[in-house]
Protein backbone atom coordinates (compact mmCIF):
# COMPACT_ATOMS: atom_id res chain seq x y z
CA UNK A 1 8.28 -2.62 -19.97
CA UNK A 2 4.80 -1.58 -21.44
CA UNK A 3 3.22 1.37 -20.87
CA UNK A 4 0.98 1.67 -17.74
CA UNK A 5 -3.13 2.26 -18.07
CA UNK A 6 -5.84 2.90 -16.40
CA UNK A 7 -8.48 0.85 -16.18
CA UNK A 8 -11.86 3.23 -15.13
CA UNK A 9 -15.48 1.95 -14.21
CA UNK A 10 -17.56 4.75 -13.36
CA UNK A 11 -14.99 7.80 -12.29
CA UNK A 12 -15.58 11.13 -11.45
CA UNK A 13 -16.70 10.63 -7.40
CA UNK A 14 -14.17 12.46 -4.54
CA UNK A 15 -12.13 10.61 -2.72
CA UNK A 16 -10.28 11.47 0.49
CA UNK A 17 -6.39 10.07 1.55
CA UNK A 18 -6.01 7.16 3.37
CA UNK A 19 -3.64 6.98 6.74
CA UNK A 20 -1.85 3.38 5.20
CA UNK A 21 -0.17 3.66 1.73
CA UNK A 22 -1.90 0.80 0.52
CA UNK A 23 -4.72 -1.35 1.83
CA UNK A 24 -3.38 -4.62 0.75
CA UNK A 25 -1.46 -6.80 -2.01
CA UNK A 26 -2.90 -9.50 -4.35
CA UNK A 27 -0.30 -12.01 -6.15
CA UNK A 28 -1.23 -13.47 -9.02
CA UNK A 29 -0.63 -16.61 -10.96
CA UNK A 30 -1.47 -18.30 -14.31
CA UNK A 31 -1.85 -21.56 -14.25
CA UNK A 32 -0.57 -23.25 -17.57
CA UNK A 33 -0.84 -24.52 -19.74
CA UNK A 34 -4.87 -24.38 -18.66
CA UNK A 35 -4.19 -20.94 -18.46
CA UNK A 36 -6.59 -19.96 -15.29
CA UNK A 37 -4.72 -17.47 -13.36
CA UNK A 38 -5.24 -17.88 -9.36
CA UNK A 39 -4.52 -15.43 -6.31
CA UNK A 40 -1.48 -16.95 -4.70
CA UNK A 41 -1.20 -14.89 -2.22
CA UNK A 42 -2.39 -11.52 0.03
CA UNK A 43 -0.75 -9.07 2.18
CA UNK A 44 -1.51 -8.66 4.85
CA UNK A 45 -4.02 -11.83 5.00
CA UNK A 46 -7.93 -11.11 4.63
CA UNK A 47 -9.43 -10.96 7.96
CA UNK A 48 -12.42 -13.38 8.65
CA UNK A 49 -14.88 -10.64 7.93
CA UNK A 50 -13.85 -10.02 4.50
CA UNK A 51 -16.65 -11.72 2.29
CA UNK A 52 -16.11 -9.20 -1.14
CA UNK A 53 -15.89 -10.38 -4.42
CA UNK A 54 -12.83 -8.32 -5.44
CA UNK A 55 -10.21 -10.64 -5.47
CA UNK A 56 -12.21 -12.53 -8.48
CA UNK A 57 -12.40 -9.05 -9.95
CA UNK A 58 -8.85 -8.13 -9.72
CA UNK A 59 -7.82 -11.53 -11.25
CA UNK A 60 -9.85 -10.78 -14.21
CA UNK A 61 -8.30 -7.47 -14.82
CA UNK A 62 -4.40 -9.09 -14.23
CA UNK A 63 -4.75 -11.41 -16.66
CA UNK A 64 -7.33 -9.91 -19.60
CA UNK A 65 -6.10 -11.92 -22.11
CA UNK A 66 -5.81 -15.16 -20.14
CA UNK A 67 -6.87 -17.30 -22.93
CA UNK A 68 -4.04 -16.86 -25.12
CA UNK A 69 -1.31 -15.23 -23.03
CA UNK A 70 0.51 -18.81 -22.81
CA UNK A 71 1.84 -18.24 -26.23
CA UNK A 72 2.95 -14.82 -25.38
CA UNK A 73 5.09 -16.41 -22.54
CA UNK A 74 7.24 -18.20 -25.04
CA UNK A 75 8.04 -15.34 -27.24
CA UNK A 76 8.25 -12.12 -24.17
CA UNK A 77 9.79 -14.24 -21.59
CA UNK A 78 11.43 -11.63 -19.11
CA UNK A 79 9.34 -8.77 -19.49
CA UNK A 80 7.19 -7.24 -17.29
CA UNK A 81 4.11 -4.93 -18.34
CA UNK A 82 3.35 -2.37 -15.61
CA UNK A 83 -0.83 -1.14 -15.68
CA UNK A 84 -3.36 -0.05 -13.27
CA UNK A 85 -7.03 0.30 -12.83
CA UNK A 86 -9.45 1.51 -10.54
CA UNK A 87 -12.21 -0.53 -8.81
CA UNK A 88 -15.78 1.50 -8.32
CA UNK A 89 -17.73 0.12 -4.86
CA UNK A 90 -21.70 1.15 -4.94
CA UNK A 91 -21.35 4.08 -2.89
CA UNK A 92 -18.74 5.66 -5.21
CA UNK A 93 -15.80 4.54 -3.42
CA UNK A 94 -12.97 3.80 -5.12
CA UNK A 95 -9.80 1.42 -5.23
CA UNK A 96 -6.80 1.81 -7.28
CA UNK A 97 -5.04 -1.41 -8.86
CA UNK A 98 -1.14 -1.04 -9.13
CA UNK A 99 -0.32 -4.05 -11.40
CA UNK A 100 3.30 -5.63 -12.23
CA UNK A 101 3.12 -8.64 -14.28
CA UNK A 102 6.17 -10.58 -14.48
CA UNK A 103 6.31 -12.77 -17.58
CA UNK A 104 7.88 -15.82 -15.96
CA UNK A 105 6.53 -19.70 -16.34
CA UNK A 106 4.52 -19.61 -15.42
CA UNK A 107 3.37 -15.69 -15.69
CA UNK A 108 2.71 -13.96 -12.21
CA UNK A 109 1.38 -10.64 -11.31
CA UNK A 110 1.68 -8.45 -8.16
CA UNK A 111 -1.02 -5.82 -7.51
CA UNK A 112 -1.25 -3.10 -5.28
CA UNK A 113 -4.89 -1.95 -3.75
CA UNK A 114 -4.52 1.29 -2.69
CA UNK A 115 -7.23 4.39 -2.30
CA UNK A 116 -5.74 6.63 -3.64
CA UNK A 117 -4.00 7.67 -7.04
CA UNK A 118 -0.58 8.34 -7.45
CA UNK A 119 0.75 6.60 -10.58
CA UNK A 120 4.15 8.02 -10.33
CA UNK A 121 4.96 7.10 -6.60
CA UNK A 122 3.39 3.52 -7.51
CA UNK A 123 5.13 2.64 -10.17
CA UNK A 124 8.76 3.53 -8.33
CA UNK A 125 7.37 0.59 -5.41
CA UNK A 126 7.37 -1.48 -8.06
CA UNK A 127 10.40 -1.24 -9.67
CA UNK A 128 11.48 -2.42 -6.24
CA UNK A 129 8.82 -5.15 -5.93
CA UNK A 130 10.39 -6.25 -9.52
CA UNK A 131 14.12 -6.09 -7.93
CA UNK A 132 13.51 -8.02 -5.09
CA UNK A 133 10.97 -10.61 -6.69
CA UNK A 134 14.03 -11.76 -8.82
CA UNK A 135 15.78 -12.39 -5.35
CA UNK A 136 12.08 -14.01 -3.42
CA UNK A 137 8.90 -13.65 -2.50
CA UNK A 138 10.01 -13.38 0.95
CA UNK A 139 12.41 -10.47 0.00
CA UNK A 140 8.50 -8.69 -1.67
CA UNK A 141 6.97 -9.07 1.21
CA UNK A 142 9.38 -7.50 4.19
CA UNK A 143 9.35 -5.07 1.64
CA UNK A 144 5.78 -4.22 1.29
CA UNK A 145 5.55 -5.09 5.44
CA UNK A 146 8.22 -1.65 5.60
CA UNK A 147 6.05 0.26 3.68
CA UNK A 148 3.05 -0.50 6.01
CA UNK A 149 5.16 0.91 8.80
CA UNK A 150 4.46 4.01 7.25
CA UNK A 151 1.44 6.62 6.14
CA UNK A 152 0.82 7.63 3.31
CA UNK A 153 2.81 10.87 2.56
CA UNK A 154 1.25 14.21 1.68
CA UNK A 155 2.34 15.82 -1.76
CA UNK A 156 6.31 16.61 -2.00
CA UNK A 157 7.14 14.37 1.18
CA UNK A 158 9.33 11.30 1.32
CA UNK A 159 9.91 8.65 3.65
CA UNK A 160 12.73 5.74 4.38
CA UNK A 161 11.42 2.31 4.29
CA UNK A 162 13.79 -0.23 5.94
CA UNK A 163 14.31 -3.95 5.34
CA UNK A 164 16.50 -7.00 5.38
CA UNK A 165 19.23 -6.73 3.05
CA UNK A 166 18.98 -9.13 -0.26
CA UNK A 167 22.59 -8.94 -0.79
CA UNK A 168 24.39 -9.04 2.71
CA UNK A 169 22.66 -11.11 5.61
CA UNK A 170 23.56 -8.87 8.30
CA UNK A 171 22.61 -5.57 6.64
CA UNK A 172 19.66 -3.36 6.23
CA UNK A 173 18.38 -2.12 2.29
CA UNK A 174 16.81 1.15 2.89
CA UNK A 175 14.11 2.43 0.38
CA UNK A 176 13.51 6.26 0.01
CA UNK A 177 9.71 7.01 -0.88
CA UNK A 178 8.92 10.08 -2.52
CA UNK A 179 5.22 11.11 -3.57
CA UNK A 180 5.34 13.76 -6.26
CA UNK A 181 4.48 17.32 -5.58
CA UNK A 182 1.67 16.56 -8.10
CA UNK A 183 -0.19 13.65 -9.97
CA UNK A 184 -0.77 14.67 -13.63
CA UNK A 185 -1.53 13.04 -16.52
CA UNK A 186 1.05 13.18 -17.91
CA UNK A 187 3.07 11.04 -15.60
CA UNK A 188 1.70 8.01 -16.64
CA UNK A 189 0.06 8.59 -20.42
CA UNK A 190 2.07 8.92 -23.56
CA UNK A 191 -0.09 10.86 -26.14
CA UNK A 192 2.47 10.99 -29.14
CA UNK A 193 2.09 6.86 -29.72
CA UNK A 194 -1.83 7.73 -30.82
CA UNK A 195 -1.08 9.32 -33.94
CA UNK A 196 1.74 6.11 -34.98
CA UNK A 197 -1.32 4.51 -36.94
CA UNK A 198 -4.01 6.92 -36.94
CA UNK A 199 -4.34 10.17 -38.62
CA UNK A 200 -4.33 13.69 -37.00
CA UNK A 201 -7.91 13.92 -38.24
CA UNK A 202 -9.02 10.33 -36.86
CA UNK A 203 -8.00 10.90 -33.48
CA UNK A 204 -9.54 14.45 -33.50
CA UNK A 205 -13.07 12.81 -35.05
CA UNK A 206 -12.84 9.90 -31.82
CA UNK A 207 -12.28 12.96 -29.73
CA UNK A 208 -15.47 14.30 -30.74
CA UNK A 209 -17.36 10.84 -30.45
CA UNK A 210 -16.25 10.45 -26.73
CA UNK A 211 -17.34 14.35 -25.79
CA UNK A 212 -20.57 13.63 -26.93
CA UNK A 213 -20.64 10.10 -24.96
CA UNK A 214 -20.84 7.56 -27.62
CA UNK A 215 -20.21 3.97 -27.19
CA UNK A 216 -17.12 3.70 -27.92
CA UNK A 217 -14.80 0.03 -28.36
CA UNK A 218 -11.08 -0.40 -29.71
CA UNK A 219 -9.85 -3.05 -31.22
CA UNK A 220 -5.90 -4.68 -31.28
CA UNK A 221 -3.89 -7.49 -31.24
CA UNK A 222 -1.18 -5.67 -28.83
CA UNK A 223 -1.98 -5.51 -25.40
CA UNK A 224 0.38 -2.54 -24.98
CA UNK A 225 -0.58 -0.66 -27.50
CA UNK A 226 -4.40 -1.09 -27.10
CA UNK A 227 -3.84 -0.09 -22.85
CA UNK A 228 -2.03 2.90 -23.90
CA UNK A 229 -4.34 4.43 -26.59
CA UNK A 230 -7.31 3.77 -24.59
CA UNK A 231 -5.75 5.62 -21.47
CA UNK A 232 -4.42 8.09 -23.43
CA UNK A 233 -7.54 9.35 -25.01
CA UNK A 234 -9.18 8.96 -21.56
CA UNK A 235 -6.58 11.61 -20.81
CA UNK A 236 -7.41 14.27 -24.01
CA UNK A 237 -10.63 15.36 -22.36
CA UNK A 238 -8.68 17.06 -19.63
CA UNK A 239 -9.61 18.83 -17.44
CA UNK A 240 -13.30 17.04 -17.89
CA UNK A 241 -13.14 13.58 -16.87
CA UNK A 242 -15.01 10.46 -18.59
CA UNK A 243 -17.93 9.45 -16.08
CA UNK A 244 -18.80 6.32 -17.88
CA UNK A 245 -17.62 2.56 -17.96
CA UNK A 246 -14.10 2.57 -18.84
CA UNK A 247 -11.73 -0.44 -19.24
CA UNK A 248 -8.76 -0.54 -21.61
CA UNK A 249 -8.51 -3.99 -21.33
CA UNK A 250 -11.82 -6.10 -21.58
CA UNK A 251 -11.65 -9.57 -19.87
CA UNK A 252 -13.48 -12.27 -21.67
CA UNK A 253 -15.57 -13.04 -18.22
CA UNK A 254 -16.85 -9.23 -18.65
CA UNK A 255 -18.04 -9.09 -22.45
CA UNK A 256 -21.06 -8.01 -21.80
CA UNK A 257 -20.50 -4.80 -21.46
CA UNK A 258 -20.46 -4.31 -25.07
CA UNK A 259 -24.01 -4.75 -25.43
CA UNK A 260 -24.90 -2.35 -22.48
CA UNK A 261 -27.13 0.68 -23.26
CA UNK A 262 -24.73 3.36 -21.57
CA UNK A 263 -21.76 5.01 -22.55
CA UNK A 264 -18.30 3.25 -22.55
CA UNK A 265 -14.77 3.73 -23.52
CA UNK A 266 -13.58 -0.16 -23.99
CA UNK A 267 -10.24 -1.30 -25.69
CA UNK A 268 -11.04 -5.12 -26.84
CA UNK A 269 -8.49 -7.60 -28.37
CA UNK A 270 -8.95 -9.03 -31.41
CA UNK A 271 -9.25 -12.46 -29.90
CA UNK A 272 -12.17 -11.41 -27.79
CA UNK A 273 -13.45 -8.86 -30.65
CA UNK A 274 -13.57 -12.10 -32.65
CA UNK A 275 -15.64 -13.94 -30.08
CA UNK A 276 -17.64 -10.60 -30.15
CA UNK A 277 -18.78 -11.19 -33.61
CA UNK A 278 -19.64 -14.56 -33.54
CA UNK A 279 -21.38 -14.41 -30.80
CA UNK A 280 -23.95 -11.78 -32.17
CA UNK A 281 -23.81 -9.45 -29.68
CA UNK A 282 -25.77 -6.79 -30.58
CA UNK A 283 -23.37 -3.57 -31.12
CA UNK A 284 -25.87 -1.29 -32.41
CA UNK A 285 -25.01 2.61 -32.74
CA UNK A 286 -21.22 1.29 -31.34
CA UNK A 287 -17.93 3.18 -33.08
CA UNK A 288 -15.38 0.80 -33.60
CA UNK A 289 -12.12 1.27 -34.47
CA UNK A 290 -8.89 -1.09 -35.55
CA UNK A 291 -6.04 1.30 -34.15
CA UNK A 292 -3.80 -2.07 -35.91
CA UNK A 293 -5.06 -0.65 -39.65
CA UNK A 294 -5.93 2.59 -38.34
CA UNK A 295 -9.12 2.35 -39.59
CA UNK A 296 -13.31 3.24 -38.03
CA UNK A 297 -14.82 -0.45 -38.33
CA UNK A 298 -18.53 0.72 -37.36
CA UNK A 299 -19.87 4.55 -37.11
CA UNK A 300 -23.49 5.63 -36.08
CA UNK A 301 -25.38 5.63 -38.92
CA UNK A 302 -25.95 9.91 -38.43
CA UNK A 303 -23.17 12.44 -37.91
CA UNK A 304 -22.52 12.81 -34.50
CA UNK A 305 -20.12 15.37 -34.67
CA UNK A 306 -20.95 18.62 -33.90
CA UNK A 307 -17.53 20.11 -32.84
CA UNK A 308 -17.11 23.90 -34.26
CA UNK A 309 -15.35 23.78 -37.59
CA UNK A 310 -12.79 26.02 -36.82
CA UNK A 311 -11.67 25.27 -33.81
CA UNK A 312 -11.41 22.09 -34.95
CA UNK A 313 -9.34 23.22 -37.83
CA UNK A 314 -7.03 24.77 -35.33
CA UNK A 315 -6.72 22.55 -33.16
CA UNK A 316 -5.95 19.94 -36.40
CA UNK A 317 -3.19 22.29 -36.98
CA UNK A 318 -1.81 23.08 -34.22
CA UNK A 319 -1.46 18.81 -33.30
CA UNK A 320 0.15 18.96 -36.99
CA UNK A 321 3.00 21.93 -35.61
CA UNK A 322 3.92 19.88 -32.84
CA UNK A 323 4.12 16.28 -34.31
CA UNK A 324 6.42 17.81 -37.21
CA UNK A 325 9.02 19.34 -34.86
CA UNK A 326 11.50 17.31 -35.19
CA UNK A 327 13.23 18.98 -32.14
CA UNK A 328 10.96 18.02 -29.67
CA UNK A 329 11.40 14.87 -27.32
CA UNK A 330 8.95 11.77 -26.27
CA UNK A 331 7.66 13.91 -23.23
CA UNK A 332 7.96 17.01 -25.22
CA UNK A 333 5.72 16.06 -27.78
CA UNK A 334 3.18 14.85 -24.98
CA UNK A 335 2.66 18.01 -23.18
CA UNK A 336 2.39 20.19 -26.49
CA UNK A 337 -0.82 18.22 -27.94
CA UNK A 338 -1.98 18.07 -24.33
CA UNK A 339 -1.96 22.18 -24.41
CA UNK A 340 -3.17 21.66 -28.06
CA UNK A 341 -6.83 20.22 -26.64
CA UNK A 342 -6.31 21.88 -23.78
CA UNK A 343 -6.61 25.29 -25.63
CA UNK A 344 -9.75 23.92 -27.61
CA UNK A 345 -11.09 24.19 -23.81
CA UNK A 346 -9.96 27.40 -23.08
CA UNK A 347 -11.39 29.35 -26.07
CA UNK A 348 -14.67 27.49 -25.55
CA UNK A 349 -14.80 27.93 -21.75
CA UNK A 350 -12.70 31.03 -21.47
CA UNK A 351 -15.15 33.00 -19.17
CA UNK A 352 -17.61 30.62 -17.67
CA UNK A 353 -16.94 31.76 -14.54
CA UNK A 354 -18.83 35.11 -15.39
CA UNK A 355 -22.37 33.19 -15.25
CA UNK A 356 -21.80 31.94 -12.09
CA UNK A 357 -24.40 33.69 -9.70
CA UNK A 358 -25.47 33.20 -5.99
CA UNK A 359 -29.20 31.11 -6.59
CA UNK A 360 -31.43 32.94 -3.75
CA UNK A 361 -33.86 30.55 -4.04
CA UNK A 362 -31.77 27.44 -3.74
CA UNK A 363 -30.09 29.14 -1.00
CA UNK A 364 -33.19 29.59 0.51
CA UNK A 365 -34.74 26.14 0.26
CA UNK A 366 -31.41 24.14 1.48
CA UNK A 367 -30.86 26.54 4.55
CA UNK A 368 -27.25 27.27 2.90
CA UNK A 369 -25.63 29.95 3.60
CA UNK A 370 -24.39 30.76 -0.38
CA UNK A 371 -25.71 28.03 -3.32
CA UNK A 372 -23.98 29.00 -6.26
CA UNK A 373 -25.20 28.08 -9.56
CA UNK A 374 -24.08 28.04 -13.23
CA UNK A 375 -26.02 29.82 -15.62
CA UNK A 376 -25.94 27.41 -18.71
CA UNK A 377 -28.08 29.09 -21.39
CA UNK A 378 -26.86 32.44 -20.51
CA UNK A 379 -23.47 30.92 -21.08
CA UNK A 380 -23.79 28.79 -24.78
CA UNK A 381 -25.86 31.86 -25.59
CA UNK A 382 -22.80 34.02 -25.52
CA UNK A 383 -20.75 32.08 -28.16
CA UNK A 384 -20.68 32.64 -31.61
CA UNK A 385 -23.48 29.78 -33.92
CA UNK A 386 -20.96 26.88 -34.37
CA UNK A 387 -19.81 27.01 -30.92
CA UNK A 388 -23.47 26.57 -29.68
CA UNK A 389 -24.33 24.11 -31.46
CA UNK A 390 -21.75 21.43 -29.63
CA UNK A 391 -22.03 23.06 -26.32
CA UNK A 392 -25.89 22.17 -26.27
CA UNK A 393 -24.86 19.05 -26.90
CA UNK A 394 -22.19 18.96 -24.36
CA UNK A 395 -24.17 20.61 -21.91
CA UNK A 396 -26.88 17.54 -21.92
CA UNK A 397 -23.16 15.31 -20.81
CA UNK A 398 -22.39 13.72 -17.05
CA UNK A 399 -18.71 15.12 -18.29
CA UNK A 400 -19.35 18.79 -18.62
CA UNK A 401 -22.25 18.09 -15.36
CA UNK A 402 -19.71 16.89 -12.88
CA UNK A 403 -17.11 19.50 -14.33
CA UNK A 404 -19.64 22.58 -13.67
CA UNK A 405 -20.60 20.79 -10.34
CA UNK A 406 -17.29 21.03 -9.28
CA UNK A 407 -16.45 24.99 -10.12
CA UNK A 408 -19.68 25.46 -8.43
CA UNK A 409 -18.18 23.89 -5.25
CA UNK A 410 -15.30 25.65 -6.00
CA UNK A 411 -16.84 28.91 -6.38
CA UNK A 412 -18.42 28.75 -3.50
CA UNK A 413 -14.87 28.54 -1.76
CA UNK A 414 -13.79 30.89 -3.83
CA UNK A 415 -11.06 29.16 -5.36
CA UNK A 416 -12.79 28.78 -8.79
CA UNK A 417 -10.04 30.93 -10.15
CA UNK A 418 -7.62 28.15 -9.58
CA UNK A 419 -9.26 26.43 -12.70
CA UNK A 420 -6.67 25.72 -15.25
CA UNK A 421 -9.41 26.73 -18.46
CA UNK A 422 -9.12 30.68 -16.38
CA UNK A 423 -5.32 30.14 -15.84
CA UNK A 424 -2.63 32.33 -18.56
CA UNK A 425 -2.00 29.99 -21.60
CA UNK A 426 1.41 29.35 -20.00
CA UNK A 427 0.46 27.94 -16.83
CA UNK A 428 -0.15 24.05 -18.29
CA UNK A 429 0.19 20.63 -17.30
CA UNK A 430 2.44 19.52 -16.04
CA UNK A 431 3.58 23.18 -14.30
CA UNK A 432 7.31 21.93 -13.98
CA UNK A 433 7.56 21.66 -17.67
CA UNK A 434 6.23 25.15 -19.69
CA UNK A 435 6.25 25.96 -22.91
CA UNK A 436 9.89 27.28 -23.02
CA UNK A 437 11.00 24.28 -21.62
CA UNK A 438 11.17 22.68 -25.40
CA UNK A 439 11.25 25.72 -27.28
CA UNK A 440 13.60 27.57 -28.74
CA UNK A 441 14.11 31.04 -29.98
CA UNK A 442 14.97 35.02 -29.12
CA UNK A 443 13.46 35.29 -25.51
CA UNK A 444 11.32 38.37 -26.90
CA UNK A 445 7.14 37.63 -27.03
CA UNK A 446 6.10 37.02 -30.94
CA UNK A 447 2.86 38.79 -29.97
CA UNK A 448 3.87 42.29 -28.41
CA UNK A 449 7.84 42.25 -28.82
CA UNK A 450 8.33 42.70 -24.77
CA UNK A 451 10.87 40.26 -22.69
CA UNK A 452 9.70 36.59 -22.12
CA UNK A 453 10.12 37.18 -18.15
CA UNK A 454 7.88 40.22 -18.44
CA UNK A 455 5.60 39.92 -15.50
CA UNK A 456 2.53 41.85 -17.25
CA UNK A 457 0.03 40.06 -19.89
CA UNK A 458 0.33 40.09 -23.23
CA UNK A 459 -1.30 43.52 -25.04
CA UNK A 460 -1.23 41.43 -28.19
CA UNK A 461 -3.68 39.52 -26.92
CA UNK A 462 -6.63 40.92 -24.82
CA UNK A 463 -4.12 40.93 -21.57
CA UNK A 464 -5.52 37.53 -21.22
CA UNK A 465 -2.25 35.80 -21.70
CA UNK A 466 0.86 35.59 -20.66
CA UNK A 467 3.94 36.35 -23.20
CA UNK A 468 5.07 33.58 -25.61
CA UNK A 469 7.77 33.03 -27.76
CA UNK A 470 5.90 29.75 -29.50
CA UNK A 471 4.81 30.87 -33.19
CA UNK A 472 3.02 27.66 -33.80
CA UNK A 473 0.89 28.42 -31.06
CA UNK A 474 -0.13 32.06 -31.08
CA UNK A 475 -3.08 32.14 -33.39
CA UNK A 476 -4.51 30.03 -30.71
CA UNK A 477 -4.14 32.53 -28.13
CA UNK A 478 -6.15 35.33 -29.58
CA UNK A 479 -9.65 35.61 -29.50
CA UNK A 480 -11.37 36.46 -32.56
């Protein structure tokens, strides 16, 4: 089953939860061997009033590849691939995609539209959607009718979904629901598969490109692989978010995107890539890169990197320590180069919540009672040369913007402490899973010497941090 993505156009807005789980189900079929894919049906029906575009949209995103998945039907008969995307309305509302694609004859796919994100509890519906769409159709739907029953359930809570048995005529299947306590990244992005054909230093120079906004395409022949890279750099700017065009997949019908003037994060088949070229589009000031060869096709032609050098170096290194351990497992690997760029963050942005001061004038001219506002140059003036130099750059972003807009909304409910860049350099994503979760060693702190479960900060470093028993990662935690 491949990997699931996320397929972003213009992200960053807030969103609230819906009462319904889901606002309605799209299937999807490819016609072959013309290979146009079709909506089949939707659940419940559109109502007379519903004159959107989207199910044209969601088709395109189902079946990317349209034009030459009937050869892939032959050789991956059986398989499903499991993806999502979101779906950005004008006013900044957003709806999620949940997408199964069963790779029957002909190919079919079954797609969620909810509003709101929850890969985890999504992708647990469909693993039932997949069970009982090998029974019927009609067995999906009094499914996804059960589920409708029901709203949709805060963090941690779980529900029983009820429907007719696919097994015995006069019984009842019951379905227990549970949505996570909470949706991180890590749930649905494996980071350790973006270093199988690039380099350590590649993947840290891309990193740099998409902090800075470039245009940004990559190229593959694997529709897994190219979702899951795109998604899971996407995911390496955390805790900022990417607030440009975003689409791991791009659709033939939607190629022009590759000659727009803003910022984008695009994966691109080679088959489409291809038409790219011979099309002349123009792909000026584009990077390009063939994660196939592991390779940069295209780079501006000036440096656009302006990341500090040693940080950099660091964080190089400590990517390096956690790929070479040998001990660690698929998810284990994941969340220790997550708190590897994660802690690139930190020591950048360990204190930004100092220059956040109460604007008397602002305050004044909105009739507020308390306008809080971040003091930027005050801030990048209080680093050391190299650090300034890419935070001016970063600070001229819509990433770092919406990011500071945020902790100023959140300082001004006093919950800007909450922020995981202020947080101990234990307290990670995902929190179920710390750092002594896959390490090993004498439970005594390599920095000070005191017990692990020591309640107090670390002496060793600034009491800023909490005790650690990690030696690959405590030259990260002090601050020079």
């Amino acid at each position: 089953r491949a990997t699931r993505s996320v397929v972003i156009m213009a992200s960053g807005s807030r969103r609230s939860t819906p009462e319904q789980l889901f606002d309605h189900v799209l299937v999807i079929q490819l016609e072959l061997p013309a290979g146009t894919p079709k909506v089949l049906y939707r659940f419940p029906p559109a109502t007379s009033d519903d004159s959107s575009d989207e199910p044209t949209t969601v088709v395109q995103f189902c079946f990317p590849e349209e034009d030459t998945l009937g050869a892939a039907v032959t050789t991956d008969s059986g398989n499903s691939q499991t993806f999502s995307f979101v779906l950005t309305a004008p006013d900044g509302s957003k709806r999620f995609g949940y997408c199964r694609r069963f790779m029957l004859q002909p190919p079919e796919c079954c797609c969620i539209i909810s509003l709101v994100a929850s890969f985890s509890l999504f992708s647990d519906i469909l693993n039932i959607v997949e069970q009982r769409r090998r029974i019927s159709s009609t067995a999906v739907f009094s499914f996804l009718k059960a589920l409708l029953a029901h709203p949709f359930p805060e963090a941690g809570d779980s529900f029983v979904a009820k429907t007719f048995s696919t097994t015995n005529p006069s019984g009842m299947d019951e379905y227990k629901i549970t949505r996570p306590s909470t949706d991180t990244m890590l749930d649905y992005v494996s980071l350790g598969p973006l270093f199988s054909k690039l380099t350590i230093s590649h993947i840290v120079e891309l990193w740099g490109y998409l902090l800075t906004e470039q245009r940004v395409v990559i190229a593959s022949n694997d529709l897994q692989r190219l979702s899951s890279f795109v998604t899971a750099m996407s995911a390496l700017l955390y805790p900022f978010t990417w607030q440009h065009v975003f689409i791991p997949i791009l659709p033939k019908s939607l190629i022009g995107y590759i000659s727009a003037p803003m910022p984008f994060l695009i994966g691109c088949l080679h088959s489409s890539f291809r038409y790219i070229r011979e099309s002349g589009i123009p792909m000026e000031e584009v990077v390009i890169v063939d994660i196939d060869n592991g390779q940069f096709l295209m780079k501006p032609d000036e440096t656009l990197q302006v990341l500090p050098s040693k940080l950099t170096a660091r964080l190089r290194n400590s990517v390096s320590a956690v790929m070479n351990t040998k001990s660690l497992g698929g998810k284990q690997v994941d969340a220790g180069i997550a708190r590897a760029f994660l802690q690139f963050f930190r020591v950048l942005f360990r204190d930004y919540d100092n220059f956040m001061s109460r604007d008397e004038k602002l305050a004044k001219t909105k009739r507020v009672p308390k306008a809080i506002n971040f003091d930027t140059k005050s801030f990048i003036d209080s680093r050391k040369k190299e650090e300034q130099v890419f935070l001016r750059a970063f600070a001229e972003t819509q990433i770092m913007w919406m990011f500071m807009d945020e902790r100023e909304d959140m300082a001004l409910n006093g919950t800007v402490s909450k922020c995981i860049l202020l947080k101990p350099c234990d307290t990670e994503l995902p929190p179920s899973r710390t750092l002594s979760s896959f390490t090993t060693g004498a439970a005594k702190c390599q920095g000070c010497g005191e017990e692990i479960s020591s309640t107090a900060p670390c002496s060793a470093y600034k009491d800023r941090y909490w005790h650690t028993k990690v030696r690959m990662y405590l030259w990260w935690l002090k601050q020079a």
